[in-house]
Protein backbone atom coordinates (compact mmCIF):
# COMPACT_ATOMS: atom_id res chain seq x y z
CA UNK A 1 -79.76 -15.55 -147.10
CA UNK A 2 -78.88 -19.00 -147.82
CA UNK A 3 -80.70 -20.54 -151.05
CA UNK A 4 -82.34 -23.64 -150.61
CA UNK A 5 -82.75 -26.25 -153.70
CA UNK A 6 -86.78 -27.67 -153.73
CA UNK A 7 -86.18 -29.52 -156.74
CA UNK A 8 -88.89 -27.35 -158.76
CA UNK A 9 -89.01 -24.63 -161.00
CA UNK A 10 -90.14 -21.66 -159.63
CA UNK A 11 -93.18 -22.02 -162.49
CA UNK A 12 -93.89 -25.80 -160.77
CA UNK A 13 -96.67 -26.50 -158.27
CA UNK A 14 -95.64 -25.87 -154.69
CA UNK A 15 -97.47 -27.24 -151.97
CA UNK A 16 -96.58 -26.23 -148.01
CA UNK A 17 -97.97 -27.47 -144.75
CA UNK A 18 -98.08 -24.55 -142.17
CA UNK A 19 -98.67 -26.22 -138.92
CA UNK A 20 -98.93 -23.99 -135.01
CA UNK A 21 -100.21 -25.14 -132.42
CA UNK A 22 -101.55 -21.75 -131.37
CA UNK A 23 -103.34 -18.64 -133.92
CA UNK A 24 -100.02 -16.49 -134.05
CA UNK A 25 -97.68 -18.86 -134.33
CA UNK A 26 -97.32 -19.31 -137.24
CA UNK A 27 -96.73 -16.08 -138.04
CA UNK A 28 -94.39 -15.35 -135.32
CA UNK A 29 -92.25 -18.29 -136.43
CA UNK A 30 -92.23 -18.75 -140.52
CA UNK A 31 -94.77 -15.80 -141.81
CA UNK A 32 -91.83 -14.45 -143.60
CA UNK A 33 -90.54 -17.30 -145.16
CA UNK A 34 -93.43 -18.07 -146.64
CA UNK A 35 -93.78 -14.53 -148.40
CA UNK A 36 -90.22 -14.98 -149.74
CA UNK A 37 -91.64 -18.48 -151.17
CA UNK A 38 -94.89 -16.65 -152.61
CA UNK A 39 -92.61 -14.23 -154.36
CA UNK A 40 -90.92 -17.14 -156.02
CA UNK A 41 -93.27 -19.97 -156.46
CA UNK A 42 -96.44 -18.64 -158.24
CA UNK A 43 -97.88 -21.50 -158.52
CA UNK A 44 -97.96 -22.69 -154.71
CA UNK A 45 -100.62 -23.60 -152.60
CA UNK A 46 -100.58 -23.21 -148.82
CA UNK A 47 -102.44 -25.47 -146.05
CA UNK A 48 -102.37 -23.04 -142.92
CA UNK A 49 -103.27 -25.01 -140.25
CA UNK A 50 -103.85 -23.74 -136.47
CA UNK A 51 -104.64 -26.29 -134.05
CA UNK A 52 -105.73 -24.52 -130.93
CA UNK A 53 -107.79 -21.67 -130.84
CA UNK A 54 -110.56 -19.91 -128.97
CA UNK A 55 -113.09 -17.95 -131.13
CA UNK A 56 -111.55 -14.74 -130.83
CA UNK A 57 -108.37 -15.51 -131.85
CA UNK A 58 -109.27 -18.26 -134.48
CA UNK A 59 -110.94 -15.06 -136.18
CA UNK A 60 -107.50 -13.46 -135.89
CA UNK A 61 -105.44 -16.44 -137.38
CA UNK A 62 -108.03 -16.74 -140.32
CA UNK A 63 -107.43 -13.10 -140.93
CA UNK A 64 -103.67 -13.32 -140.76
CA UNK A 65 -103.45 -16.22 -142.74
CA UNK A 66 -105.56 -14.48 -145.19
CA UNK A 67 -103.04 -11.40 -145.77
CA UNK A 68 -99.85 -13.76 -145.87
CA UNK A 69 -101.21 -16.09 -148.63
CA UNK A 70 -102.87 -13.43 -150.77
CA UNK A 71 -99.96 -14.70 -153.87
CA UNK A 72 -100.74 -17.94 -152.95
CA UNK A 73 -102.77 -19.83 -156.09
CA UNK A 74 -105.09 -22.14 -153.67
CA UNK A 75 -104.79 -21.82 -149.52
CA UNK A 76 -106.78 -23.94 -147.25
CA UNK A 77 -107.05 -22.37 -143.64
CA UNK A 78 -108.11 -24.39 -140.85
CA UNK A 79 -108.70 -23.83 -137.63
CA UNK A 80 -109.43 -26.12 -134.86
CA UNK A 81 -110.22 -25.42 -131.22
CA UNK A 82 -108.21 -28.24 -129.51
CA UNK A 83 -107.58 -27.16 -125.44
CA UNK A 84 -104.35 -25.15 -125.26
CA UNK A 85 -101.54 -26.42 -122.66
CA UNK A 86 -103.18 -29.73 -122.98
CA UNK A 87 -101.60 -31.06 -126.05
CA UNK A 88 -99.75 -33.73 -124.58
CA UNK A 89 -102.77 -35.21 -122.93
CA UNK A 90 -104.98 -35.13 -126.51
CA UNK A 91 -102.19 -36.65 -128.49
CA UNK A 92 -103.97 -39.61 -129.78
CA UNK A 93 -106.73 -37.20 -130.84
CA UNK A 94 -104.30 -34.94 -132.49
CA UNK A 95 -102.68 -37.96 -134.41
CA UNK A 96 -105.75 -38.42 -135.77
CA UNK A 97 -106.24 -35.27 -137.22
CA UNK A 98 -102.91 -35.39 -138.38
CA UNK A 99 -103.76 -38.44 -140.36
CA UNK A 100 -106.58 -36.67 -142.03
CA UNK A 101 -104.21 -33.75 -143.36
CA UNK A 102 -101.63 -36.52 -144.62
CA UNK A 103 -104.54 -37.64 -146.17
CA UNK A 104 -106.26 -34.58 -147.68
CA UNK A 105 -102.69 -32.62 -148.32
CA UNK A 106 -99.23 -33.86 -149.95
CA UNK A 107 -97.13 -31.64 -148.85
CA UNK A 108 -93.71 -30.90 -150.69
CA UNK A 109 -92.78 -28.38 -147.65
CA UNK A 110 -93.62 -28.22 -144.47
CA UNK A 111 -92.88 -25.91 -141.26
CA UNK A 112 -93.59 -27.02 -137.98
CA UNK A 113 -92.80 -25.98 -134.52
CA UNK A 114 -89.16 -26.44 -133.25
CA UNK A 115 -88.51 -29.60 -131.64
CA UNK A 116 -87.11 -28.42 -128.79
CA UNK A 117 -89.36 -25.88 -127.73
CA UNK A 118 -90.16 -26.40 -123.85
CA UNK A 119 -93.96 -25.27 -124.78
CA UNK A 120 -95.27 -28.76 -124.32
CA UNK A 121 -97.89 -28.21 -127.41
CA UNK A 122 -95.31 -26.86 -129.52
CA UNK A 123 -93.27 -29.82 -128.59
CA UNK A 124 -96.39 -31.96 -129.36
CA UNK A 125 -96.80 -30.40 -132.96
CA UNK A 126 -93.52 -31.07 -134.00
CA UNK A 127 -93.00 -34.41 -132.66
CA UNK A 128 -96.46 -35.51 -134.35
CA UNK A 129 -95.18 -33.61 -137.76
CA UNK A 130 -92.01 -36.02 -137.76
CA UNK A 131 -93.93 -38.72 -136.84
CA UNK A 132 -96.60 -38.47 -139.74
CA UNK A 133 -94.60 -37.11 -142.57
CA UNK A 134 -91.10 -39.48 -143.85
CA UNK A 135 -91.30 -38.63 -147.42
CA UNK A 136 -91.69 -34.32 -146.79
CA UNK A 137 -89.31 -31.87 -146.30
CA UNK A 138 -89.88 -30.25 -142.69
CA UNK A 139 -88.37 -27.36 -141.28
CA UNK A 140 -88.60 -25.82 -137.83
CA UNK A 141 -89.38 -22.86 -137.12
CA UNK A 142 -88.64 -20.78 -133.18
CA UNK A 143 -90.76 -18.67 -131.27
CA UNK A 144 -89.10 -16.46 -129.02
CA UNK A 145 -90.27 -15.85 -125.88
CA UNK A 146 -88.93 -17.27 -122.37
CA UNK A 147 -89.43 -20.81 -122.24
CA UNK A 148 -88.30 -21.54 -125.79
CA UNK A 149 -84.47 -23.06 -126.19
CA UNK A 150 -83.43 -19.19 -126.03
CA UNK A 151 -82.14 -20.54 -122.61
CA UNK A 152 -83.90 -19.96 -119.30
CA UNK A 153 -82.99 -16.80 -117.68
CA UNK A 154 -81.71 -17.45 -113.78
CA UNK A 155 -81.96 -14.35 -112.17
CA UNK A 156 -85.34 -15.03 -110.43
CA UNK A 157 -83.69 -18.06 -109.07
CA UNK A 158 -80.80 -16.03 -108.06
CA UNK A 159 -82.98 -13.13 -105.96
CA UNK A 160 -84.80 -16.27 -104.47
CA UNK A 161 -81.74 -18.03 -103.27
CA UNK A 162 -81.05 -14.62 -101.58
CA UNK A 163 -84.05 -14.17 -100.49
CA UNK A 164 -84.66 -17.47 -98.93
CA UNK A 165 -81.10 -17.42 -97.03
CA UNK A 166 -82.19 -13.54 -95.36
CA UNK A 167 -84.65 -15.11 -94.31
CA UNK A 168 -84.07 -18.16 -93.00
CA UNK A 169 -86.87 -20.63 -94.90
């Protein structure tokens, strides 16, 4: 693995951002990460924050979250219940919010969803993360699954073409 230079002892105070968009993401995307930087910062202290979730699975990302920062000094887990898919149409609402953790946490670390990511509320998170935090270290983290930047797979398009000249439509 390639080391990575915080500028702090590991016996210094360590604080991280976690942001997802949805309750597993998270832990999909950085979950180890953050146990290799529990191992070696003692001292840290980890906002988890999940921005959408229904009430099943904000119980699930509270108990996640719970396991991962157990060598965590302080956590803070939040979850909120903002619509899923409909990110891009709540962003002022979600800028908000994001205003309020700038506020209540000062980050030295934080991960966010990758920029890239053709989930629009992925996309949403990490544009908003940029946007709110200039003085932070952020790093992206991927989720893979088919409509990330893993590339689009074409071979429904291809059966389709076929289809569609067989056919005649």
């Amino acid at each position: 693995m390639i080391g990575f230079n915080l500028g702090k002892s590991f016996d210094s105070p360590l604080k991280i951002l976690c942001l997802g968009a949805h309750s597993d993401d998270i832990e999909i995307g950085c979950a180890g990460t953050i146990f290799k930087l529990l191992e070696a910062y003692r001292r840290a202290t980890v906002h988890w924050v999940v921005l959408g979730a229904t009430l099943l699975r904000a119980s699930e990302a509270r108990k996640s979250a719970e396991e991962i920062l157990r060598r965590a000094e302080a956590k803070v887990v939040v979850v909120r219940d903002f619509k899923n898919s409909f990110f891009p149409y709540m962003g002022g609402e979600i800028k908000e919010y994001f205003e309020q953790i700038k506020r209540e946490a000062t980050p030295d670390l934080i991960f966010t969803h990758y920029r890239n990511d053709l989930h629009q509320d992925h996309r949403v998170i990490s544009e908003l993360t940029w946007n709110a935090f200039r003085d932070q270290f952020i790093f992206e983290y991927e989720i893979p699954k088919y409509d990330g930047d893993l590339g689009a797979p074409n071979a429904l398009s291809i059966w389709k073409n076929r289809l569609c000249r067989r056919s005649s439509i």
